[in-house]
Protein backbone atom coordinates (compact mmCIF):
# COMPACT_ATOMS: atom_id res chain seq x y z
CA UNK A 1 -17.12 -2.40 -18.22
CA UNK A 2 -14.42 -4.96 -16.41
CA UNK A 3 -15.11 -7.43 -13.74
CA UNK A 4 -12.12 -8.65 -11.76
CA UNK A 5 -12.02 -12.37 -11.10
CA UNK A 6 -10.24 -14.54 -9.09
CA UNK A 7 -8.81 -18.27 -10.69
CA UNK A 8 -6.03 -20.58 -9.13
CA UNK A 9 -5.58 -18.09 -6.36
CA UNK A 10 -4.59 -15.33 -8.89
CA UNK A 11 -6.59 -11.75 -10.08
CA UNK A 12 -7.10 -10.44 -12.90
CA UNK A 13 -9.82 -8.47 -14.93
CA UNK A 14 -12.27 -9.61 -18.23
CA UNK A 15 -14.59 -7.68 -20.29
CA UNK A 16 -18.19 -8.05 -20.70
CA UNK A 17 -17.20 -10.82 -23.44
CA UNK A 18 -15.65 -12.70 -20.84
CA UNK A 19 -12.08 -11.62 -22.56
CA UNK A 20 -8.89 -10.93 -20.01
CA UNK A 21 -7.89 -7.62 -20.51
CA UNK A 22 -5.57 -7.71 -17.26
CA UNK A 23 -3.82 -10.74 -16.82
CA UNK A 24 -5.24 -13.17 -14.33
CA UNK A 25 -1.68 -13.28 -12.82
CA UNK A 26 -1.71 -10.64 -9.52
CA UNK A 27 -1.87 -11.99 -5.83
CA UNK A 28 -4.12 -8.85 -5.63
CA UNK A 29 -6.29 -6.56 -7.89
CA UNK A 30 -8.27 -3.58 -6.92
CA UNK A 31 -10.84 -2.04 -8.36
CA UNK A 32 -10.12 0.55 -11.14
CA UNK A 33 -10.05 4.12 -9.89
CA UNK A 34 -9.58 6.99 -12.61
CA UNK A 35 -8.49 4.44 -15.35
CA UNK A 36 -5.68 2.45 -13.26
CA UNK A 37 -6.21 -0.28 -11.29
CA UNK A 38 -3.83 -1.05 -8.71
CA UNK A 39 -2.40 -4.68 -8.52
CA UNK A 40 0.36 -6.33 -6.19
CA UNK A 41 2.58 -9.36 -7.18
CA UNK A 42 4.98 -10.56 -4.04
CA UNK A 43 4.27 -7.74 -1.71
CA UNK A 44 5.20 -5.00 -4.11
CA UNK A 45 2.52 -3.26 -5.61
CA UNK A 46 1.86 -0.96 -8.72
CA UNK A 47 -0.46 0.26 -11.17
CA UNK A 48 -1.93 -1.20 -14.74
CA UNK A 49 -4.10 0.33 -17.23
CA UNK A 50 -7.66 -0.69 -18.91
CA UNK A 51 -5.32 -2.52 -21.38
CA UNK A 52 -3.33 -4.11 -18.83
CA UNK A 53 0.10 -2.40 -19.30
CA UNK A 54 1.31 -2.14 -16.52
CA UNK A 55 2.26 1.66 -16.18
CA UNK A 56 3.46 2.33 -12.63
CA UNK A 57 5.61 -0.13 -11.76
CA UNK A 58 5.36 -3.04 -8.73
CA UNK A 59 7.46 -1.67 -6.59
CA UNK A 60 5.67 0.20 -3.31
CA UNK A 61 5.52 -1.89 -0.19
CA UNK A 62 1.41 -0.40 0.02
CA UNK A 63 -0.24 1.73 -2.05
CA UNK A 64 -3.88 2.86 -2.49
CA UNK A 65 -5.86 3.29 -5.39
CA UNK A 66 -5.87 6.74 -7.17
CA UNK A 67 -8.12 9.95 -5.89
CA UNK A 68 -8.27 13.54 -7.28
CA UNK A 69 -4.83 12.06 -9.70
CA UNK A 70 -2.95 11.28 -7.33
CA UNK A 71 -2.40 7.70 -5.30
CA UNK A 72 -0.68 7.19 -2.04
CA UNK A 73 2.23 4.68 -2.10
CA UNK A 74 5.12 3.93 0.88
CA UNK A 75 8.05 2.77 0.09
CA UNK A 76 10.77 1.63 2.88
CA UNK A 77 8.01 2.35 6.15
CA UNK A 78 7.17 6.22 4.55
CA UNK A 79 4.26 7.29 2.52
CA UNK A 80 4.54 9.79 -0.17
CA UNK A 81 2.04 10.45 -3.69
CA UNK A 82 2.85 9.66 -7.12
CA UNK A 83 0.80 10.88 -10.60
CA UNK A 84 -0.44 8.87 -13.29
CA UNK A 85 2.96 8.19 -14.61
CA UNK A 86 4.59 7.55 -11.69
CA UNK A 87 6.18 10.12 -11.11
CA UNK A 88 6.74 11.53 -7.55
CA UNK A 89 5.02 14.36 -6.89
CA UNK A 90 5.34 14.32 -3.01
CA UNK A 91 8.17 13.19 -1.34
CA UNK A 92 8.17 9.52 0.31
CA UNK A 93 8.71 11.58 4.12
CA UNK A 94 5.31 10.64 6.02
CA UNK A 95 4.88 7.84 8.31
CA UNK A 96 1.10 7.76 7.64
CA UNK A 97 -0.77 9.38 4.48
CA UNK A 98 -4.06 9.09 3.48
CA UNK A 99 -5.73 9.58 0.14
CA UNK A 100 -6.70 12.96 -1.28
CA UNK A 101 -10.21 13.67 -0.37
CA UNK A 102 -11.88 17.16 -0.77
CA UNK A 103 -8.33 18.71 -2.53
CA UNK A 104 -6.43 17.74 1.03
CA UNK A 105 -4.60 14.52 2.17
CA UNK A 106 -4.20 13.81 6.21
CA UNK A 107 -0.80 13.34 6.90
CA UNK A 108 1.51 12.39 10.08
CA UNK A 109 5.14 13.50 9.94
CA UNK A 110 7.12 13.24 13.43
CA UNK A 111 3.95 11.40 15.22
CA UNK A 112 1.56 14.48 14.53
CA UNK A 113 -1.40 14.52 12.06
CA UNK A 114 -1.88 17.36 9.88
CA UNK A 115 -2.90 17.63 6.02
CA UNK A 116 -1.42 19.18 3.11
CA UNK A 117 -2.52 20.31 -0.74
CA UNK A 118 -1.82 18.35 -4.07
CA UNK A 119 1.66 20.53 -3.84
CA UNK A 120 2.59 18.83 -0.63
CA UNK A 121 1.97 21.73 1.23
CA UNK A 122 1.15 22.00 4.90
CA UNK A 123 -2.38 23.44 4.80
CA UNK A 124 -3.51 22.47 8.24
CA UNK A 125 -0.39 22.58 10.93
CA UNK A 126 0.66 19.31 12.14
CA UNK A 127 -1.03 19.15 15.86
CA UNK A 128 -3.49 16.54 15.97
CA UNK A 129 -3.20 12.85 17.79
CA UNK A 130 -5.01 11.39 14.84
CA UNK A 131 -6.60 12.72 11.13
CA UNK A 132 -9.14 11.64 9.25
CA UNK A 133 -9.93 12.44 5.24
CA UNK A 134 -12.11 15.33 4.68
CA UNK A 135 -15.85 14.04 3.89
CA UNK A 136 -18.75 16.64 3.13
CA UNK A 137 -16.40 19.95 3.92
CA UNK A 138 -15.51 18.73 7.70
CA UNK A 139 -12.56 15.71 9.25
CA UNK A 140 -12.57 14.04 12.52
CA UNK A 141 -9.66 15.03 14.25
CA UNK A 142 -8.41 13.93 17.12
CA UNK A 143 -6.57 16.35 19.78
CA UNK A 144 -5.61 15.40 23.40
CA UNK A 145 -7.58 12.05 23.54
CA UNK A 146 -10.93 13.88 22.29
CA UNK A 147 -12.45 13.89 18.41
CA UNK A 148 -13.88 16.84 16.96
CA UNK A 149 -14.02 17.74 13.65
CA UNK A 150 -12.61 20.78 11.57
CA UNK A 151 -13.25 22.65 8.04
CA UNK A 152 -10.95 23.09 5.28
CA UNK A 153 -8.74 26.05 6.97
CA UNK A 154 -8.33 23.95 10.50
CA UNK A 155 -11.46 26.15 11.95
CA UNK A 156 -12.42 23.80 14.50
CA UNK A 157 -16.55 23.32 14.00
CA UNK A 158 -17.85 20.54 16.26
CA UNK A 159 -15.83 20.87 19.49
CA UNK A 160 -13.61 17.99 21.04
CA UNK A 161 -15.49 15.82 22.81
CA UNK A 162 -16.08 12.54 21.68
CA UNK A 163 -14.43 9.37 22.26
CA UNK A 164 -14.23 8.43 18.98
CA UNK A 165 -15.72 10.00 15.29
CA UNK A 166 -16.39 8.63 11.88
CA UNK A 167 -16.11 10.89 9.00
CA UNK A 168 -19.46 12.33 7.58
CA UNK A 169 -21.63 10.45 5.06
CA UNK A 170 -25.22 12.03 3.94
CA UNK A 171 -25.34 14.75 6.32
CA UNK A 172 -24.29 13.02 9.29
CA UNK A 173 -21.51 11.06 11.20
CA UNK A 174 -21.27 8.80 14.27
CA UNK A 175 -19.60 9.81 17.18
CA UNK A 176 -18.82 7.99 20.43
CA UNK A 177 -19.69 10.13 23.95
CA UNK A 178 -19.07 8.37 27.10
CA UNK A 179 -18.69 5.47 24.89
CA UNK A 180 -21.95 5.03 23.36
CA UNK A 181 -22.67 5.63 20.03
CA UNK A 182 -24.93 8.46 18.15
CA UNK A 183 -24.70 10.57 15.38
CA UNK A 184 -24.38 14.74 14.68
CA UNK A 185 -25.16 16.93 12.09
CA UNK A 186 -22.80 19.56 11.01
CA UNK A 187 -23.94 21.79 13.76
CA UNK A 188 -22.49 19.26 16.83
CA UNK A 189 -26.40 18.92 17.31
């Protein structure tokens, strides 16, 4: 029911009257994810409500919207999660964090990828070059220069052997073999 605009170099949102109902006043405004929106003012960022109180606030160096209640913030070069209030729910300890996607968030702690739960707990061990989030039940992962892609309890389901590999979006995802492009079903076919 909000749009966000953009005047004098500044963000904001209106309603469908054409009413601000957040402040036209951010150097950046996302779009609203599970009833926050979040907005940045001098680098810092933070979160505001449909009413435009500002309920988390600016002051994570990055931060992405929420997903599954929780949003990823960083905070002095590490990543960690905070709820709806703010509060921290995991600790500000990973150099890289995605979003939650599927109940699991990929994760890097001392240069290896892994993913934990909503408790911050390791789920999948932390061995892979690279992670991707979870997308239809399976992640690209990336192990010893190759991508494959894994379920929910690390089982390893399309073998590493790609040069590169997109997470999965209506069945399928695109891969790179010897550098050209294609895409696989959930089989490797």
């Amino acid at each position: 029911g909000f749009a966000r605009v953009y005047l004098d170099e500044k963000w904001g949102y209106i309603d469908k009257t054409g009413k601000q109902v957040v402040s036209i006043k951010y150097d950046w405004a996302d779009l609203f994810s599970e009833g926050l929106v979040k907005v940045g003012l001098a680098r810092k960022y933070g979160f505001v409500d449909k009413t435009g109180k500002e309920v988390i606030s600016l002051k994570y160096d990055d931060a992405d919207s929420f997903s599954e209640g929780l949003a990823r913030v960083g905070l002095d070069g590490k990543r960690g999660f905070v709820d709806k209030t703010g509060k921290e729910v995991i600790p500000f300890k990973y150099g890289f964090a995605d979003s939650f996607s599927e109940g699991l968030a990929a994760v890097e702690l001392d240069d290896k990828h892994g993913y934990i739960d909503k408790n911050g707990i390791e789920v999948i061990p932390f061995k892979y070059d690279w992670a991707l989030s979870f997308s239809e039940g399976l992640a690209a992962v990336e192990l010893d220069g190759k991508w494959g892609f894994i379920d929910n309890t690390g089982k390893v389901v399309i073998p590493f052997k790609y040069d590169h590999a997109y997470p999965f979006s209506e069945g399928f995802a695109e891969v790179l073999l010897d550098w050209r492009e294609g895409r696989v079903d959930k089989n490797g076919t």
